[in-house]
C-alpha atoms as a PDB file:
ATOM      1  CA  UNK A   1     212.494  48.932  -9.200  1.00  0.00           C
ATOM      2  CA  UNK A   2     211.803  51.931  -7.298  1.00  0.00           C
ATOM      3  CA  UNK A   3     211.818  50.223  -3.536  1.00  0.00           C
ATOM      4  CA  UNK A   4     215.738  48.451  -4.865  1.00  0.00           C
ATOM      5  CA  UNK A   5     217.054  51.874  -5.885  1.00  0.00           C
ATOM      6  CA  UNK A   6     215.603  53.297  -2.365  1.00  0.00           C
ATOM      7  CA  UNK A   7     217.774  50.394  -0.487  1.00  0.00           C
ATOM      8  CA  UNK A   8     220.796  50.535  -2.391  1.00  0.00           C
ATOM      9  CA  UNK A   9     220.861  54.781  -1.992  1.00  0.00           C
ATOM     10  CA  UNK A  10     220.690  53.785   1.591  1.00  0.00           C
ATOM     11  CA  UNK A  11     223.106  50.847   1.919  1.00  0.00           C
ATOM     12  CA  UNK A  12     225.670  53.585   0.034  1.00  0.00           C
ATOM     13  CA  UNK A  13     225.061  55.972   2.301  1.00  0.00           C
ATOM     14  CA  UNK A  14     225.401  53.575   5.472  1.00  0.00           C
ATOM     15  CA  UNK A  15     228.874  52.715   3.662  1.00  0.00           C
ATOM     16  CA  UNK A  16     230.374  56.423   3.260  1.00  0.00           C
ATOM     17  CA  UNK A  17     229.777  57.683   7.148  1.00  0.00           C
ATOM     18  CA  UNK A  18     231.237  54.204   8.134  1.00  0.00           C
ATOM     19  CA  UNK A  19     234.341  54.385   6.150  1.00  0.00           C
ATOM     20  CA  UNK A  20     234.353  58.424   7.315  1.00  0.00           C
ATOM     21  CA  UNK A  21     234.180  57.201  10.952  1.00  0.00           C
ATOM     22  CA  UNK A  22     237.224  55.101  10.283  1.00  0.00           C
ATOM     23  CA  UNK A  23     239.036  57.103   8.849  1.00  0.00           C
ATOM     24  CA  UNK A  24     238.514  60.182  12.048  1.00  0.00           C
ATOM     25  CA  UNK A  25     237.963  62.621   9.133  1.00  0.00           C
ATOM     26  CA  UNK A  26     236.126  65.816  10.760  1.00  0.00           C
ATOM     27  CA  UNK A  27     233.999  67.873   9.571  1.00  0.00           C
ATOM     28  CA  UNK A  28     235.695  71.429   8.650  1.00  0.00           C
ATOM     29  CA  UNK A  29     235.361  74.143  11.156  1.00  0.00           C
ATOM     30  CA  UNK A  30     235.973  78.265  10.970  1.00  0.00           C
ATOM     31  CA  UNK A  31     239.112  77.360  13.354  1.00  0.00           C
ATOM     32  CA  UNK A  32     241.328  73.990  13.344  1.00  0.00           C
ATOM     33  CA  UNK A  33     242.533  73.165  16.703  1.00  0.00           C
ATOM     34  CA  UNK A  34     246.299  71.098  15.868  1.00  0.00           C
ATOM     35  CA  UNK A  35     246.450  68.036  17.300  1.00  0.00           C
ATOM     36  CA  UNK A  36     248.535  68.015  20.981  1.00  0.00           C
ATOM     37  CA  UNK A  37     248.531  64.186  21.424  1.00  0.00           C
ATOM     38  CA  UNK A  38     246.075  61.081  21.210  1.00  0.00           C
ATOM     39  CA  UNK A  39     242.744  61.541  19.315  1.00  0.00           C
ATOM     40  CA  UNK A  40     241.101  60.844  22.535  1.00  0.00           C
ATOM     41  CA  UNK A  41     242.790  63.698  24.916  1.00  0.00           C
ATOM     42  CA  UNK A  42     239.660  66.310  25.066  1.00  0.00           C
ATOM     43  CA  UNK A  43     240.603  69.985  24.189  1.00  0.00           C
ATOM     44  CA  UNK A  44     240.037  72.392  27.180  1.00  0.00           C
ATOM     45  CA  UNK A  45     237.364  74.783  26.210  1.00  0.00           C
ATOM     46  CA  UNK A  46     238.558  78.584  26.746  1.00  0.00           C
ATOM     47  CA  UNK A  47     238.322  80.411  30.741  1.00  0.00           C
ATOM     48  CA  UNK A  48     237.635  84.191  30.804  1.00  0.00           C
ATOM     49  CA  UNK A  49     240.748  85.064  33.260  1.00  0.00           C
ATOM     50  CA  UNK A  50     240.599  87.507  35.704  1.00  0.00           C
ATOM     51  CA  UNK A  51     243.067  90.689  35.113  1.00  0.00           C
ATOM     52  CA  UNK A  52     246.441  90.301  37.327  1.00  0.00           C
ATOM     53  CA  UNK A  53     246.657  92.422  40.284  1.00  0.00           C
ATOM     54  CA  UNK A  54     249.953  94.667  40.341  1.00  0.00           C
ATOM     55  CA  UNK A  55     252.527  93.641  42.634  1.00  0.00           C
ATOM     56  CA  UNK A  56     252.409  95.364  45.836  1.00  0.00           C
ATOM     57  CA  UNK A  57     254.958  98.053  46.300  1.00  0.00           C
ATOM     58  CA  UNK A  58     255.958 100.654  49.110  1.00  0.00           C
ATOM     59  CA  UNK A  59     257.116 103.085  46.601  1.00  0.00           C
ATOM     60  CA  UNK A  60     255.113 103.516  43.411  1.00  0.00           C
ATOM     61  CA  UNK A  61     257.328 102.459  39.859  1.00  0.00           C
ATOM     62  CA  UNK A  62     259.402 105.612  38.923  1.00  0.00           C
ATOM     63  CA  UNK A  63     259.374 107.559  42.268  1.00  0.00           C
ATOM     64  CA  UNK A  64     262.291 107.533  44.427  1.00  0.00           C
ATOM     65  CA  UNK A  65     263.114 109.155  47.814  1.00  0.00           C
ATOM     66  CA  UNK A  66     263.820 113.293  47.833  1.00  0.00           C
ATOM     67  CA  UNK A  67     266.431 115.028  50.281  1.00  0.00           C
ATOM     68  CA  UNK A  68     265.083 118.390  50.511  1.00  0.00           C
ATOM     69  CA  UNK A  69     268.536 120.334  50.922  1.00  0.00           C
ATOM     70  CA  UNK A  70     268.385 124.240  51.233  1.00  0.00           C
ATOM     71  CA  UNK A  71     271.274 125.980  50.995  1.00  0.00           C
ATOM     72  CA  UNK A  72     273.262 129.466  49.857  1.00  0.00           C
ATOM     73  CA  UNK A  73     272.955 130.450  46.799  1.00  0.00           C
ATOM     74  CA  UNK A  74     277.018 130.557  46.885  1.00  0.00           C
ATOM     75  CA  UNK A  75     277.389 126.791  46.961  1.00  0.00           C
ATOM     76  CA  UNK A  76     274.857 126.993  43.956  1.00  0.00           C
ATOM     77  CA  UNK A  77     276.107 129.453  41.836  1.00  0.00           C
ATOM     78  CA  UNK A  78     279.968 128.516  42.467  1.00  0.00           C
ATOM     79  CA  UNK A  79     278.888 125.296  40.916  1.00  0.00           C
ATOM     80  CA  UNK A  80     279.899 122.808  43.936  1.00  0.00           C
ATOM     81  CA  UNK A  81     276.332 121.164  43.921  1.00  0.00           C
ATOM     82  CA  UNK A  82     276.815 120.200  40.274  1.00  0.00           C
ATOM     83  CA  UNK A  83     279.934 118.640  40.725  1.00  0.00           C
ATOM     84  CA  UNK A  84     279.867 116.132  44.342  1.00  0.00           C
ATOM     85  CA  UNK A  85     276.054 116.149  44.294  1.00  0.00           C
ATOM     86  CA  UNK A  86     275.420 113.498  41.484  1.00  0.00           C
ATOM     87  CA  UNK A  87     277.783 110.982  43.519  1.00  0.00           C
ATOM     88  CA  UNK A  88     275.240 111.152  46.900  1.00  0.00           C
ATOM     89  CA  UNK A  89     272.307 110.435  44.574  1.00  0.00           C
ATOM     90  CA  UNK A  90     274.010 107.302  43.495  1.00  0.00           C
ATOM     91  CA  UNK A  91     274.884 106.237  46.865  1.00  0.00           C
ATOM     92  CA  UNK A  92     271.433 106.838  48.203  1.00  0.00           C
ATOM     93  CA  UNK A  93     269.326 105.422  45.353  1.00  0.00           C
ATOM     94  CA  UNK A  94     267.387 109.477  45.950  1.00  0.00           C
ATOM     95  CA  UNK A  95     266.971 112.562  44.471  1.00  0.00           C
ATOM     96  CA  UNK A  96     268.278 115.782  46.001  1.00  0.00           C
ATOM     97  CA  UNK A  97     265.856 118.549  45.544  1.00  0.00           C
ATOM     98  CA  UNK A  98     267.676 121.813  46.429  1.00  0.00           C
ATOM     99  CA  UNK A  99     266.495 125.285  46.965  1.00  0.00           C
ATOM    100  CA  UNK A 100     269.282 127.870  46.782  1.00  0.00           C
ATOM    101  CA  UNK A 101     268.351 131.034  48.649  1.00  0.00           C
ATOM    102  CA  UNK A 102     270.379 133.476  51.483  1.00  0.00           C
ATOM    103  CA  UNK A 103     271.601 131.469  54.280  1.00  0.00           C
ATOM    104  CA  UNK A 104     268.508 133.376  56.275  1.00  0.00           C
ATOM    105  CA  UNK A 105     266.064 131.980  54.169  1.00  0.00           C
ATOM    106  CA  UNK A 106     267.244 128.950  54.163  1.00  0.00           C
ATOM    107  CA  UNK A 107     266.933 128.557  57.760  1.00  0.00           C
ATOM    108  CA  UNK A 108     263.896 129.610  57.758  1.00  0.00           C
ATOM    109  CA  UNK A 109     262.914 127.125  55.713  1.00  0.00           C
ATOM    110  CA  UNK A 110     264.328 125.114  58.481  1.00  0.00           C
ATOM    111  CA  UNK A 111     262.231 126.394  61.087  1.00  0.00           C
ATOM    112  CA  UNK A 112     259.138 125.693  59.423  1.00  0.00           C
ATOM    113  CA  UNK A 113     259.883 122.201  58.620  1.00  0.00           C
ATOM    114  CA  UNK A 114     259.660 122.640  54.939  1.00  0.00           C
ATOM    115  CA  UNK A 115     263.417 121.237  54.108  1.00  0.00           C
ATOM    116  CA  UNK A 116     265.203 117.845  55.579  1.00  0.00           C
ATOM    117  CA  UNK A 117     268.931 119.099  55.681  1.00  0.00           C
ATOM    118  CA  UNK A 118     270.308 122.846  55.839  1.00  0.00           C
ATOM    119  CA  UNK A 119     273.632 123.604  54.182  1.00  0.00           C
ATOM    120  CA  UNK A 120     274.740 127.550  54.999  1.00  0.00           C
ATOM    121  CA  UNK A 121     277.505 129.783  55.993  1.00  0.00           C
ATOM    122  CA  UNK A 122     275.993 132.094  58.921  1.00  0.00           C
ATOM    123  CA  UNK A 123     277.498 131.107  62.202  1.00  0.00           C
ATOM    124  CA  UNK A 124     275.136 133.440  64.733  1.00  0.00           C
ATOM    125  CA  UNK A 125     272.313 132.262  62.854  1.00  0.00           C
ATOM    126  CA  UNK A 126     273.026 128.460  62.934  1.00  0.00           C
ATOM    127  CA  UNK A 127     274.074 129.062  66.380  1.00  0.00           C
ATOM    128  CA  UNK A 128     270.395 130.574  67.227  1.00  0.00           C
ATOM    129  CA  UNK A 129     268.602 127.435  65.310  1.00  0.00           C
ATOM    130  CA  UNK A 130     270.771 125.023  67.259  1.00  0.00           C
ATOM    131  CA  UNK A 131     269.630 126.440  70.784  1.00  0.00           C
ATOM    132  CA  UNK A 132     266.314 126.753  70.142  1.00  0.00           C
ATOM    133  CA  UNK A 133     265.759 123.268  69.073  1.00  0.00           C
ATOM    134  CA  UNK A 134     264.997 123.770  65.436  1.00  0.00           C
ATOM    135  CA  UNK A 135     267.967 121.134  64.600  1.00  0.00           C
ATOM    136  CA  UNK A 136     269.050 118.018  65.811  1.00  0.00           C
ATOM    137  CA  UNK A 137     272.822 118.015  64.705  1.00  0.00           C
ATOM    138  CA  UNK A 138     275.238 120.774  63.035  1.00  0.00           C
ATOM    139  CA  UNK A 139     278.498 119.926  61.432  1.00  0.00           C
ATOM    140  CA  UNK A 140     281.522 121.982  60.147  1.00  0.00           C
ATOM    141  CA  UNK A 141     281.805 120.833  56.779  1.00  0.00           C
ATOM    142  CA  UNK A 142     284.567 123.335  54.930  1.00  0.00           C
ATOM    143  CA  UNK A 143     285.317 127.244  54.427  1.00  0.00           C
ATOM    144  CA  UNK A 144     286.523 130.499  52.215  1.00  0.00           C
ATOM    145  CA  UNK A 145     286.469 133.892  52.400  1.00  0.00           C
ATOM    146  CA  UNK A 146     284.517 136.980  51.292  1.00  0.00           C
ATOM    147  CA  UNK A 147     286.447 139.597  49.439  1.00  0.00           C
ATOM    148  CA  UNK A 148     285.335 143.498  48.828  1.00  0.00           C
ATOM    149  CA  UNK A 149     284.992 144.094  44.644  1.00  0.00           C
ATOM    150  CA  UNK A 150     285.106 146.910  42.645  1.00  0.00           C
ATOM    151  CA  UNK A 151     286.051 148.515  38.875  1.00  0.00           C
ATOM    152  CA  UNK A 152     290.007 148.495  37.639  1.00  0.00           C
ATOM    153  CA  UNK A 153     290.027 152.393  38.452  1.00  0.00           C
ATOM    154  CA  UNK A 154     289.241 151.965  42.100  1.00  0.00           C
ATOM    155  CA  UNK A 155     287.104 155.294  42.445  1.00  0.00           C
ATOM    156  CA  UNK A 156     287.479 155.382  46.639  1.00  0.00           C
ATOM    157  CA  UNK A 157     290.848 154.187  46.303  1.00  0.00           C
ATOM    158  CA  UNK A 158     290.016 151.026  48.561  1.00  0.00           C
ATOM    159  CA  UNK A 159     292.913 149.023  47.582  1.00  0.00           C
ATOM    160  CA  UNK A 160     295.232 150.886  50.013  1.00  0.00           C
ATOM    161  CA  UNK A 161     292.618 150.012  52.952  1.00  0.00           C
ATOM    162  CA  UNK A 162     294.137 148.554  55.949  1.00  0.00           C
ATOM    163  CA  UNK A 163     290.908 145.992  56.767  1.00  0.00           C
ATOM    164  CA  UNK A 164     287.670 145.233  55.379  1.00  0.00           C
ATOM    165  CA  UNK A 165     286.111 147.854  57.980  1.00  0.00           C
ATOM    166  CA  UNK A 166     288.387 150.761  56.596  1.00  0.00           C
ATOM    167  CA  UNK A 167     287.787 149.933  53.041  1.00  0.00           C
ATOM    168  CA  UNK A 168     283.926 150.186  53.638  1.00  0.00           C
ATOM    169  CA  UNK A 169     284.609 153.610  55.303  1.00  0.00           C
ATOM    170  CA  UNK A 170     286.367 155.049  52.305  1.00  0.00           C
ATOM    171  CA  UNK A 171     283.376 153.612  49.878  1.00  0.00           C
ATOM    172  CA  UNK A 172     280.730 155.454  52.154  1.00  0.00           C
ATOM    173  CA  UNK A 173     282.808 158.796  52.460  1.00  0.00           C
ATOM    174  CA  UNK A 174     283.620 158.775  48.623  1.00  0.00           C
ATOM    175  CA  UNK A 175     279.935 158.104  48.051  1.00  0.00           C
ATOM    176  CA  UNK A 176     280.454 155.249  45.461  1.00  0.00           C
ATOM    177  CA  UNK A 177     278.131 152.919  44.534  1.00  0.00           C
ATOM    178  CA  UNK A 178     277.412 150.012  46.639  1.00  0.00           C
ATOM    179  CA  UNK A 179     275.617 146.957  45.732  1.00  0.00           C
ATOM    180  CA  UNK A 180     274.402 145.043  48.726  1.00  0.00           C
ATOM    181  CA  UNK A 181     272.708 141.700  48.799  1.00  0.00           C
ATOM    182  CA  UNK A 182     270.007 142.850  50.955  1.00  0.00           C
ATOM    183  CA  UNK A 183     268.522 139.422  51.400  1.00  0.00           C
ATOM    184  CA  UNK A 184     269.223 138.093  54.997  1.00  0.00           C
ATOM    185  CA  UNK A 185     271.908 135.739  53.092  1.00  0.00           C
ATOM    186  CA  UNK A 186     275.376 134.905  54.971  1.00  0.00           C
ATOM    187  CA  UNK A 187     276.749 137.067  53.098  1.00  0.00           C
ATOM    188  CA  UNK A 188     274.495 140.134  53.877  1.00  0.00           C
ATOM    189  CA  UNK A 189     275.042 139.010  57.487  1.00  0.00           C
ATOM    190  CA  UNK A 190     278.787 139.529  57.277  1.00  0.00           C
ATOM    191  CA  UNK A 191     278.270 142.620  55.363  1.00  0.00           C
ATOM    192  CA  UNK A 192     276.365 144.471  58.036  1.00  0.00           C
ATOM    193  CA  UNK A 193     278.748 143.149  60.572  1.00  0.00           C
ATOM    194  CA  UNK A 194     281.612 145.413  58.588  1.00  0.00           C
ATOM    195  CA  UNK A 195     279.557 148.688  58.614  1.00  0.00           C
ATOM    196  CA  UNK A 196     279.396 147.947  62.276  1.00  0.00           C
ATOM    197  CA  UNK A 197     282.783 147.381  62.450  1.00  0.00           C
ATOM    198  CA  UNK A 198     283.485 150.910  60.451  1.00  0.00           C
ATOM    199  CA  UNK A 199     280.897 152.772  62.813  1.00  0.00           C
ATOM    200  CA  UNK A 200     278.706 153.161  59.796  1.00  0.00           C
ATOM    201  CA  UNK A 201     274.570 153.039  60.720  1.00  0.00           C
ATOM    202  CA  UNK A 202     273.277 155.505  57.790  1.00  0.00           C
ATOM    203  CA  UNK A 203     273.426 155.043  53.795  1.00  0.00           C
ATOM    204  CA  UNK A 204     272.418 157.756  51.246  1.00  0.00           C
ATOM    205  CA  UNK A 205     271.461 156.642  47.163  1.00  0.00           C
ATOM    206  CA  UNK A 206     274.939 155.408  46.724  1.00  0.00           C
ATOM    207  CA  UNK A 207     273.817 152.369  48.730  1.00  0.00           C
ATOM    208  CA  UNK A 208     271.733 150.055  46.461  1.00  0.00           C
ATOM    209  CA  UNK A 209     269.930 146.730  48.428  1.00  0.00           C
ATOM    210  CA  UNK A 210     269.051 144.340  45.765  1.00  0.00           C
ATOM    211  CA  UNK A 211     267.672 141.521  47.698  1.00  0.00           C
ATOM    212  CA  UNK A 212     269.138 139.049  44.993  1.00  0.00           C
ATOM    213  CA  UNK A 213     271.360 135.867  45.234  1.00  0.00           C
ATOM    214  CA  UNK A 214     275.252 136.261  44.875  1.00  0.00           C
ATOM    215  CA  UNK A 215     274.642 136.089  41.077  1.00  0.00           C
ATOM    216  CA  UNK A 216     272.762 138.317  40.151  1.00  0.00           C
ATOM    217  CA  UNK A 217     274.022 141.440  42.607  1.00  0.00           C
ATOM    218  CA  UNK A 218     277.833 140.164  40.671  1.00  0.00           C
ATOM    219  CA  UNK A 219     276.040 141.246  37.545  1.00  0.00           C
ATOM    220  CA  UNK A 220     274.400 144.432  39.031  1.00  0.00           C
ATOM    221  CA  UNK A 221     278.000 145.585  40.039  1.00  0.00           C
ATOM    222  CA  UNK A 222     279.643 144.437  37.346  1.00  0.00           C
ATOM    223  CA  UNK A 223     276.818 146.953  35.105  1.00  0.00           C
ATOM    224  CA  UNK A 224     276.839 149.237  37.195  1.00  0.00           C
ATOM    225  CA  UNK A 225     281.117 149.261  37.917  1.00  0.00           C
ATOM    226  CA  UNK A 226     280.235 149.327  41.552  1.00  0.00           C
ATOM    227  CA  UNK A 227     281.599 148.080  45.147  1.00  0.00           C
ATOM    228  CA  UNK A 228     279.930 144.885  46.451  1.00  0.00           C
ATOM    229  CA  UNK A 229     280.683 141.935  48.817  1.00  0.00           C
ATOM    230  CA  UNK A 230     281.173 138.215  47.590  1.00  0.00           C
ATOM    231  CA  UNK A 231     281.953 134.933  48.866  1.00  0.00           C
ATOM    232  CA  UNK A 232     285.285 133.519  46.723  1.00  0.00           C
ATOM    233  CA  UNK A 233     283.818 131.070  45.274  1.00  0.00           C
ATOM    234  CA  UNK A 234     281.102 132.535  43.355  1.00  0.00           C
ATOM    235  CA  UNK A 235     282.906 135.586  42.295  1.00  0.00           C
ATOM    236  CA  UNK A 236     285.886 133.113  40.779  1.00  0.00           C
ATOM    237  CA  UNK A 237     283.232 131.145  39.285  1.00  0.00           C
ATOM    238  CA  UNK A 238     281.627 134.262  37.764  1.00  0.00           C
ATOM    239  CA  UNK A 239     285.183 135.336  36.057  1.00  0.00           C
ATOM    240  CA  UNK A 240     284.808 132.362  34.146  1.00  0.00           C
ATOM    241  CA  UNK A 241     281.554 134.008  32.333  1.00  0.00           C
ATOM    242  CA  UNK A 242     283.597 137.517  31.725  1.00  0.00           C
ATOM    243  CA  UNK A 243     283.147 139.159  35.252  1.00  0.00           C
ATOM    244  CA  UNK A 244     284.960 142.281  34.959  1.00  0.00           C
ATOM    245  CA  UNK A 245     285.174 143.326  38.857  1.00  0.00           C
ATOM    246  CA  UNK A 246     288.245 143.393  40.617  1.00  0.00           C
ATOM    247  CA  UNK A 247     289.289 141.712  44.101  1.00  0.00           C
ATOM    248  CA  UNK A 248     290.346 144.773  46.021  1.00  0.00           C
ATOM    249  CA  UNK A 249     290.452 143.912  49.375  1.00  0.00           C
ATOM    250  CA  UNK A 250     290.906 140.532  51.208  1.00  0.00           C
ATOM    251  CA  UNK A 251     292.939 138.730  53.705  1.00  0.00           C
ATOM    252  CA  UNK A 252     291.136 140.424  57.187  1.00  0.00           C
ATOM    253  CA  UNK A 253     289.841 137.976  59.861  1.00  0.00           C
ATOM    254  CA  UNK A 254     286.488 139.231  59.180  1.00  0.00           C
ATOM    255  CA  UNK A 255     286.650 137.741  56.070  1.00  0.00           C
ATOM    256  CA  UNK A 256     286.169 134.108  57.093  1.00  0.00           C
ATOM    257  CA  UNK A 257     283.683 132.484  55.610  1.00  0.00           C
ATOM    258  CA  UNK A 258     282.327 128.796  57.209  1.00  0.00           C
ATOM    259  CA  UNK A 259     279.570 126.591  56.178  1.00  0.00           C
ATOM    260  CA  UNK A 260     278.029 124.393  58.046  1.00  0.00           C
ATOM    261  CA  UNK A 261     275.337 121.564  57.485  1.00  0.00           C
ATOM    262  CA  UNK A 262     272.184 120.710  59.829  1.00  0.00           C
ATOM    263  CA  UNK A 263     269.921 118.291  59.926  1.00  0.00           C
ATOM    264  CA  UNK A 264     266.161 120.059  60.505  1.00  0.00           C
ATOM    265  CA  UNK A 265     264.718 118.311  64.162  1.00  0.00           C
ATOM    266  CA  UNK A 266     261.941 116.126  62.359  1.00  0.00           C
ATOM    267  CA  UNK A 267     259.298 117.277  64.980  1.00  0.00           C
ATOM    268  CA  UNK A 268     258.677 120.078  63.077  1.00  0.00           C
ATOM    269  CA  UNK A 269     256.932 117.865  59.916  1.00  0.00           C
ATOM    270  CA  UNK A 270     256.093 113.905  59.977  1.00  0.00           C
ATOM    271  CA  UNK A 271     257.797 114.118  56.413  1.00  0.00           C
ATOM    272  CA  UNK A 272     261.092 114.985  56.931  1.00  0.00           C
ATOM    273  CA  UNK A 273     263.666 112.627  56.365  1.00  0.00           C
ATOM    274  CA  UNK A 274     265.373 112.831  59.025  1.00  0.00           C
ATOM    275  CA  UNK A 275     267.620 109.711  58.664  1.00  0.00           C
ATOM    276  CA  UNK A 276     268.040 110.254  54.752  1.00  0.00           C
ATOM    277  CA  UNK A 277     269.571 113.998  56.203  1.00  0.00           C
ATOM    278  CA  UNK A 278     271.749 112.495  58.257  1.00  0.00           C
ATOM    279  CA  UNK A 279     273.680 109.922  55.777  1.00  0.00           C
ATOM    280  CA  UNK A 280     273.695 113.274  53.888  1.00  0.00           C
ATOM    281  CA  UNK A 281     275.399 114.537  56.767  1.00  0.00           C
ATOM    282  CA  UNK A 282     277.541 111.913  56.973  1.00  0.00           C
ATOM    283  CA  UNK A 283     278.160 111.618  53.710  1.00  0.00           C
ATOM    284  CA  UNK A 284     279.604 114.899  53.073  1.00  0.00           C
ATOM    285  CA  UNK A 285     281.851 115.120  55.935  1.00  0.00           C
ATOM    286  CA  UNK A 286     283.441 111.924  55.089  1.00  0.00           C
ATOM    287  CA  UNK A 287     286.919 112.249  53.953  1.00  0.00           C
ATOM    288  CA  UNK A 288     286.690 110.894  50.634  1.00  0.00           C
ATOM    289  CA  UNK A 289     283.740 113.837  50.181  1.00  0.00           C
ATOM    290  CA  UNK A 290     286.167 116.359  51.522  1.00  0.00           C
ATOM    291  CA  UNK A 291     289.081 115.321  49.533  1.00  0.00           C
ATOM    292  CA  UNK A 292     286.850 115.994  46.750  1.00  0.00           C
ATOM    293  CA  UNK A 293     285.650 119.274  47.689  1.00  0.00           C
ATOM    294  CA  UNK A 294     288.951 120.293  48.673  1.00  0.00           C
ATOM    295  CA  UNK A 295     289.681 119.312  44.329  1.00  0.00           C
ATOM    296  CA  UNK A 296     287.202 122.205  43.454  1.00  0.00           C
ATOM    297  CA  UNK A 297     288.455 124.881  41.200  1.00  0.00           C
ATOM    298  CA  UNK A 298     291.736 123.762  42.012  1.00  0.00           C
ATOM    299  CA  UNK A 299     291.916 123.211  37.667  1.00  0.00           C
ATOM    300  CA  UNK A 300     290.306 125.733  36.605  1.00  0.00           C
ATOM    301  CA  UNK A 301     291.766 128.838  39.005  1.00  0.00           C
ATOM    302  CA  UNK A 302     294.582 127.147  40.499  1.00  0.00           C
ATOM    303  CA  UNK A 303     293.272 127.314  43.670  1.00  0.00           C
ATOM    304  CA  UNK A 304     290.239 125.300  45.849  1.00  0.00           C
ATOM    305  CA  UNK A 305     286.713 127.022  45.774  1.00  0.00           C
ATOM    306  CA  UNK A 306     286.467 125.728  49.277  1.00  0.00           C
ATOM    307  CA  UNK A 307     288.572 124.364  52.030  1.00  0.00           C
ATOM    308  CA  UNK A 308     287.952 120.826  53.729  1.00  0.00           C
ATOM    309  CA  UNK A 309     286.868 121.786  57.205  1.00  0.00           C
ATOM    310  CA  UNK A 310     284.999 118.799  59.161  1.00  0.00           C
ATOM    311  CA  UNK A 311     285.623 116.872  61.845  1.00  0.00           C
ATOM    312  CA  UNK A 312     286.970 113.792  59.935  1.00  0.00           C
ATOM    313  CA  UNK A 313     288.980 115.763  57.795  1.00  0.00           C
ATOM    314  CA  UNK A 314     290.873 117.617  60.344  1.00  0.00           C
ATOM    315  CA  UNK A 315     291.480 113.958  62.321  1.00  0.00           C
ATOM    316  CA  UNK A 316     292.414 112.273  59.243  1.00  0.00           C
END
């Protein structure tokens, strides 16, 4: 009885895996792999992959080419940077990284090799850099003109002055405060060559030197009520934050005001752009540039900031 149960136990059993085999039932797992295709295609077991390498790239992701451009603080503070600036950046894929200082500074800045491209309005001096070899190209690119400032009441009673070098005369022989830029700038450069022009070599405590942009000594006269020296451009842009100084004297020859832009001779540093500062160059002397610079101010004062003045311009 016992050896009959033992064989039919083990026929059943013999029965059940056949029928299980037949029918491909599996065996549950922790994970179910769905079926791709025919019960016979093997699954692939897993590969540890190795990490991707980055792309190779000459330029890292997020950093783009700089134009170092140093410059007078009177294209800075007039506001012309803001406004033709943003279209060179889109042309040139870059970034423009300027450092407004006096037209001095600025070239020396040059000299050293620590900017690409110099934008500044001090003839003698660009002259000098251009001879000694610390540029490889200067262009005219556009002009103004300074103008002497001082209070509504006119204390020296410069108004009636003939030139720029007789109005200076009066301001030192009345004593009245004078604020000069005392900074090397363009500007200071044309200043000094006035009180050369009035035979003037000696200043008492009337005569304050700030060494400050075209900004700031604005706001120091306009405190103090005093007599200074500005380029146009700023001082109009100025008016528009309640600059209460007065244009008293303008008009002389002396008064001219150029700028011009230079490309800094790329022997001086292995990084400067040399050929990135001279589609600047380019750039900005093209007419359509000009045209635009020429627009400047024109709606807000009724009257350009700046005058077109390069080479393409004047053969257009």
């Amino acid at each position: 009885m016992a050896n009959r149960y033992t064989f039919t136990l083990l026929t059943l059993m013999v029965v059940v895996v056949l029928l299980l085999s037949a029918c491909g039932t599996a065996l549950p797992t922790e994970k179910s792999v769905p079926a791709t295709g025919a019960a016979d295609t093997p699954v692939p077991m897993p590969m540890t992959a190795e990490p991707a390498s980055p792309a190779p790239t000459d330029i890292p992701a997020g950093i783009v080419d700089q134009l170092i451009l140093a410059t007078t603080t009177s294209t800075d503070d007039s506001g012309l940077l803001d406004y033709i600036l943003p279209d060179f950046e889109t042309v040139c894929g870059c970034d423009v990284n300027v450092i407004a200082v006096g037209s001095g500074q600025a070239l020396q800045l040059g000299m050293d090799g620590n900017a690409d491209v110099l934008l500044v309005h001090s003839p003698a001096g660009e002259k000098d850099f251009m001879d000694n070899g610390h540029g490889t190209r200067r262009e005219d690119v556009m002009y103004n003109d300074f103008v002497i400032l001082g209070p509504a009441d006119d204390p020296a009673g410069i108004a009636s002055a003939a030139n720029a070098a007789e109005a200076f005369q009066m301001i030192a022989a009345a004593e009245e405060t004078f604020i000069s830029r005392g900074d090397d700038s363009g500007t200071h450069a044309k200043e000094k060559s006035i009180w050369a022009a009035a035979e003037i070599d000696s200043w008492g405590d009337w005569y304050i030197s700030a060494g400050q942009g075209m900004g700031e000594v604005l706001t120091m006269a306009d405190e103090l009520q005093a007599y200074t020296l500005s380029d146009r451009a700023t001082y109009l842009a100025r008016t528009m934050e309640g600059l209460y100084l007065n244009v008293l004297v303008q008009g002389d020859p002396i008064l001219f005001n150029p700028y011009g832009v230079i490309v800094v001779n790329p022997a001086k540093n292995p990084d400067i752009k040399a050929e990135l500062a001279n589609q600047f160059i380019d750039w900005l002397i093209s007419v359509p540039v000009q045209e635009k610079i020429g627009q400047f101010g024109v709606a807000e004062f009724g009257q350009a900031l700046f005058t077109p003045d390069s080479a393409p311009w004047r053969a257009r």
